[in-house]
Protein backbone atom coordinates (compact mmCIF):
# COMPACT_ATOMS: atom_id res chain seq x y z
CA UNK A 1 -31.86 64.01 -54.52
CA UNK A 2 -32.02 62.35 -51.30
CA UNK A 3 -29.20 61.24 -48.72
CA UNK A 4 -29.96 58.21 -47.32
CA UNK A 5 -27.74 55.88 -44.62
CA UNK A 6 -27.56 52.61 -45.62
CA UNK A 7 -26.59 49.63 -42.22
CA UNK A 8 -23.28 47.89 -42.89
CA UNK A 9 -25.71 44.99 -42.22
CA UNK A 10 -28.92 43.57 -43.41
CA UNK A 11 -31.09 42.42 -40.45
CA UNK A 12 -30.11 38.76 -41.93
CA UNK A 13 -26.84 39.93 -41.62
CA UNK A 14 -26.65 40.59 -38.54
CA UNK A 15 -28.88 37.55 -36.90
CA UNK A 16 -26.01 35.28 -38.97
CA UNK A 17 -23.08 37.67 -37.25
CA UNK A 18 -24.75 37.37 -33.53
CA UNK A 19 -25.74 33.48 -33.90
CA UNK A 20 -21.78 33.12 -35.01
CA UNK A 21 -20.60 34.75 -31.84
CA UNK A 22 -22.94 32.67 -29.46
CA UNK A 23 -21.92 29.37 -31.36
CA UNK A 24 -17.99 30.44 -30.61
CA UNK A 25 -18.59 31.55 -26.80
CA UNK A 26 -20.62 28.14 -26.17
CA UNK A 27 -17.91 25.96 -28.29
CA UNK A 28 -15.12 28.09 -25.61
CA UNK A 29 -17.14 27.51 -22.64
CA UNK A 30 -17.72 23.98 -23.13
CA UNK A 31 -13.57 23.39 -23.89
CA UNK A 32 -13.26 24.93 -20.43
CA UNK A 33 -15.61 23.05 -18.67
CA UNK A 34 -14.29 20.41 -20.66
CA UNK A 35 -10.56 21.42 -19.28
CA UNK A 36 -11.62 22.08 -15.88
CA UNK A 37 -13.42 18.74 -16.23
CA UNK A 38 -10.23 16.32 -17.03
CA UNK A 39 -8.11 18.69 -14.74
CA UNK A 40 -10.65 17.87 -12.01
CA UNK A 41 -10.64 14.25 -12.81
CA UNK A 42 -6.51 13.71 -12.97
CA UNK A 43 -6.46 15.75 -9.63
CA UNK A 44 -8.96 13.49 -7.70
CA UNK A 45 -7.40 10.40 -9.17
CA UNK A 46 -4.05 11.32 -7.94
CA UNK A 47 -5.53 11.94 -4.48
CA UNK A 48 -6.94 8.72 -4.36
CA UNK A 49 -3.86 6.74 -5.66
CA UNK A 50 -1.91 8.55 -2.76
CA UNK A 51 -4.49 7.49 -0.17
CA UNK A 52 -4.30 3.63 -1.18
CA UNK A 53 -0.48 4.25 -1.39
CA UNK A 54 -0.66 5.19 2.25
CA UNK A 55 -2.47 2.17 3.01
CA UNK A 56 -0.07 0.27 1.32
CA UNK A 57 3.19 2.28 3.43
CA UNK A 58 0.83 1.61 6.86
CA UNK A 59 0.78 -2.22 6.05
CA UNK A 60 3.99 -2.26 5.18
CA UNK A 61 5.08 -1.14 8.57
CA UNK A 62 2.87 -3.55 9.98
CA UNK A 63 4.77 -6.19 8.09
CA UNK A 64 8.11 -4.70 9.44
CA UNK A 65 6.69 -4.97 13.06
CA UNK A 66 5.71 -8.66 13.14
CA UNK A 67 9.12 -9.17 11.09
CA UNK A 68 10.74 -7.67 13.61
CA UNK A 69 8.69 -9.28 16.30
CA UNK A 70 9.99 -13.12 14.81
CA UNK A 71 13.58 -11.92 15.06
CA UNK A 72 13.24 -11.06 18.27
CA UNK A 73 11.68 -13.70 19.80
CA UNK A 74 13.90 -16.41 17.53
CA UNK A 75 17.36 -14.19 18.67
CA UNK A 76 16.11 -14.75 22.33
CA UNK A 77 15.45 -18.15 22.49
CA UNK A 78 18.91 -18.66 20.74
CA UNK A 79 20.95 -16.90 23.22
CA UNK A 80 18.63 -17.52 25.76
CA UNK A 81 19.59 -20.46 28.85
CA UNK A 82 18.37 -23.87 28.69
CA UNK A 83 15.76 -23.64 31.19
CA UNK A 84 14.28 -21.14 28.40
CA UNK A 85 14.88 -23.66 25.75
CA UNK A 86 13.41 -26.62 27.71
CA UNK A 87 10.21 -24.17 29.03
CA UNK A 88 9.90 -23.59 24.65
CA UNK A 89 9.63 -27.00 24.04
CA UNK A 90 8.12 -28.68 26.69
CA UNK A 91 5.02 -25.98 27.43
CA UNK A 92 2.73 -25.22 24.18
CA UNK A 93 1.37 -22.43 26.56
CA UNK A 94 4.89 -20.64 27.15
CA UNK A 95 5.24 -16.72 26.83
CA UNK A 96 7.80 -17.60 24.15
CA UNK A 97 5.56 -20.06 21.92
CA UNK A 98 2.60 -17.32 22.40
CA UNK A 99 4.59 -15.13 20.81
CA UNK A 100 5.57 -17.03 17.80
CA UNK A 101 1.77 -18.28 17.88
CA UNK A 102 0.35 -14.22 17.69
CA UNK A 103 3.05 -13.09 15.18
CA UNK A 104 1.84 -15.95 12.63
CA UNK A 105 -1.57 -15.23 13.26
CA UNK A 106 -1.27 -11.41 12.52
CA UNK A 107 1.11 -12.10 9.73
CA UNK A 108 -1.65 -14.73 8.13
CA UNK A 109 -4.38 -11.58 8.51
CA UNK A 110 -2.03 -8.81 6.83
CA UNK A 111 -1.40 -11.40 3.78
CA UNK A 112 -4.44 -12.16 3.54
CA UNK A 113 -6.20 -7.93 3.55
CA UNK A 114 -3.15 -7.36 1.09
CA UNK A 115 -4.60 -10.56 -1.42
CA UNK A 116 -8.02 -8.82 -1.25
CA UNK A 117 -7.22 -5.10 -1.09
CA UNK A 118 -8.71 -3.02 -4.26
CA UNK A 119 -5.70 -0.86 -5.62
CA UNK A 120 -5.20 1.05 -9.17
CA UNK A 121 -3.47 -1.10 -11.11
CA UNK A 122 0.65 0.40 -11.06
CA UNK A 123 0.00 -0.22 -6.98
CA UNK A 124 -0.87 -4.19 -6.89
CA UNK A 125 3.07 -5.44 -7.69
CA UNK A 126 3.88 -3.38 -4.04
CA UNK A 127 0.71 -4.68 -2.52
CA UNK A 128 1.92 -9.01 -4.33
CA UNK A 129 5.26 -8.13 -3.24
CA UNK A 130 4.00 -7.15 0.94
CA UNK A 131 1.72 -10.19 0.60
CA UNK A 132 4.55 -11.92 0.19
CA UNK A 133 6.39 -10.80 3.11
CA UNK A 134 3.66 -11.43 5.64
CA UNK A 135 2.81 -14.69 4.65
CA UNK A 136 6.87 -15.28 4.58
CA UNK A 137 6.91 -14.51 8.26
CA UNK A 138 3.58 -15.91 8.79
CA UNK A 139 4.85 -19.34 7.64
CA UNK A 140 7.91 -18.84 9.72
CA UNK A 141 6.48 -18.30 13.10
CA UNK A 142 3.80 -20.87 12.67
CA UNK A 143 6.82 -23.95 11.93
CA UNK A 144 6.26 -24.83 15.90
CA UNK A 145 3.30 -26.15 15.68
CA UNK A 146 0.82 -26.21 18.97
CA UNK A 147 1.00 -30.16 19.92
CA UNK A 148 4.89 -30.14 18.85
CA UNK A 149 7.09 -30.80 22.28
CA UNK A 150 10.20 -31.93 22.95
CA UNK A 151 13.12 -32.19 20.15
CA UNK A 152 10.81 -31.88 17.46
CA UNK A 153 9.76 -28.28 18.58
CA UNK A 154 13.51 -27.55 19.36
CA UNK A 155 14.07 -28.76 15.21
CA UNK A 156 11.06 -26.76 14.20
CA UNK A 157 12.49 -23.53 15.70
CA UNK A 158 15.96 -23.72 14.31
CA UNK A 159 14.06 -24.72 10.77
CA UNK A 160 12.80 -20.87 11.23
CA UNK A 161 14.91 -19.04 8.03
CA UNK A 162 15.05 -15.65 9.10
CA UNK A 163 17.05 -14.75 5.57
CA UNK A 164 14.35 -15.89 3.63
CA UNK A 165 11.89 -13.69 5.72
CA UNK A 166 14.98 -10.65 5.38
CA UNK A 167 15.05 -11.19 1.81
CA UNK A 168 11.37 -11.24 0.87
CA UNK A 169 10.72 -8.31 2.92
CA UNK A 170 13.32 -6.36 1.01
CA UNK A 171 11.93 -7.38 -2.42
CA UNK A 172 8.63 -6.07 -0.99
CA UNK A 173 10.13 -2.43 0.75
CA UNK A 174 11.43 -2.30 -2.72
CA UNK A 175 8.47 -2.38 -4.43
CA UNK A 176 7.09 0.05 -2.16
CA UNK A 177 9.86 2.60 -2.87
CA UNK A 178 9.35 2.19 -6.71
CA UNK A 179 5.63 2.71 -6.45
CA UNK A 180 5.79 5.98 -4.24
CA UNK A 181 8.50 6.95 -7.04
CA UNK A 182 5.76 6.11 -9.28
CA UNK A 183 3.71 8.31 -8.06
CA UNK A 184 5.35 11.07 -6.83
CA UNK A 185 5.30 10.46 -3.19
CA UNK A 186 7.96 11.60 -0.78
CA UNK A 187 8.23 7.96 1.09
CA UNK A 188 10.06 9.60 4.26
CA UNK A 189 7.98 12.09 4.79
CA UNK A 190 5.09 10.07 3.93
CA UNK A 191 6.24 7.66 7.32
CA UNK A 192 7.90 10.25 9.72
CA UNK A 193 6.19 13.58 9.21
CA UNK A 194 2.37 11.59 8.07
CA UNK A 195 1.44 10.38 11.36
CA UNK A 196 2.55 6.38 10.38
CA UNK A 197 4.42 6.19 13.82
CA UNK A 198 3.11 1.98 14.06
């Protein structure tokens, strides 16, 4: 009588065993890649979202700077002496109608790169909402119009409604705030430790 070993597995066996294992490694490694894929893709989205957020902070500085520009210049002229008054409205060319003249201008180009700016969507209320604000104080600072002299430039000027520019530029600082909530974003930091000294 012989002894004989006998293989826990037939060589069909075994191909089936193997060909399961390969099928299960492949199926893992593609959920990783998978994984690593969407992890990848959330990451690089969020990166980009926080660079068009930082475009959005930088214009809205540049809003608060011609803002601030318009108060100053209106605040001058009002507590300012007559000859400044009568220099205002009697030269189109005077330092103080220049400035009113640039600060619309500028205003008019920030309003109009914030219409036309390509944001992810949850950004475009902040980027409306700054819009707003510049052409608010671009509106504003162009009341005096060039060929204006006299009274009528003297009306124009105390037409100028700094609240309404002070109001809309709050609605739009708000919307700023809410969107670097949004998206995680430290907004201080973001303006006094990120290089946005404008």
């Amino acid at each position: 009588m012989k002894i004989g070993f006998y293989p826990l597995f037939t060589s069909r066996e075994k191909v089936g065993h193997v060909s399961m294992w390969v099928t299960l490694a492949i199926g893992a490694g593609s959920v990783l890649l998978l994984v690593a894929a969407v992890t990848g893709g959330v990451l690089a989205w969020r990166a980009a979202e926080r660079r068009y957020l930082l475009r959005l902070i930088s214009r809205r500085e540049a809003v608060l700077a011609v803002r601030q520009v318009l108060e100053g210049a209106v605040m001058r002229l009002a507590e300012g002496s007559d000859e400044r008054l009568e220099m205002f409205s009697s030269d189109a060319d005077s330092a103080d109608r220049r400035v009113l003249c640039e600060v619309a201008s500028r205003a008019q180009v920030l309003a109009d790169e914030l219409d036309v700016m390509a944001l992810p969507k949850r950004l475009i209320p902040a980027a409306r909402a700054l819009s707003d604000a510049a052409y608010v104080v671009a509106r504003e600072a162009g009341k005096v119009l060039h060929d204006e002299k006299g009274d009528r430039a003297l009306e124009e000027l105390g037409s100028i409604d700094l609240e309404a520019v002070s109001h809309v530029f709050e609605v739009a600082t708000s919307a700023v705030s809410s969107a670097c909530r949004s998206c995680g974003v430290d907004e201080d930091s973001t303006v006094y430790g990120g290089g946005l000294y404008l």
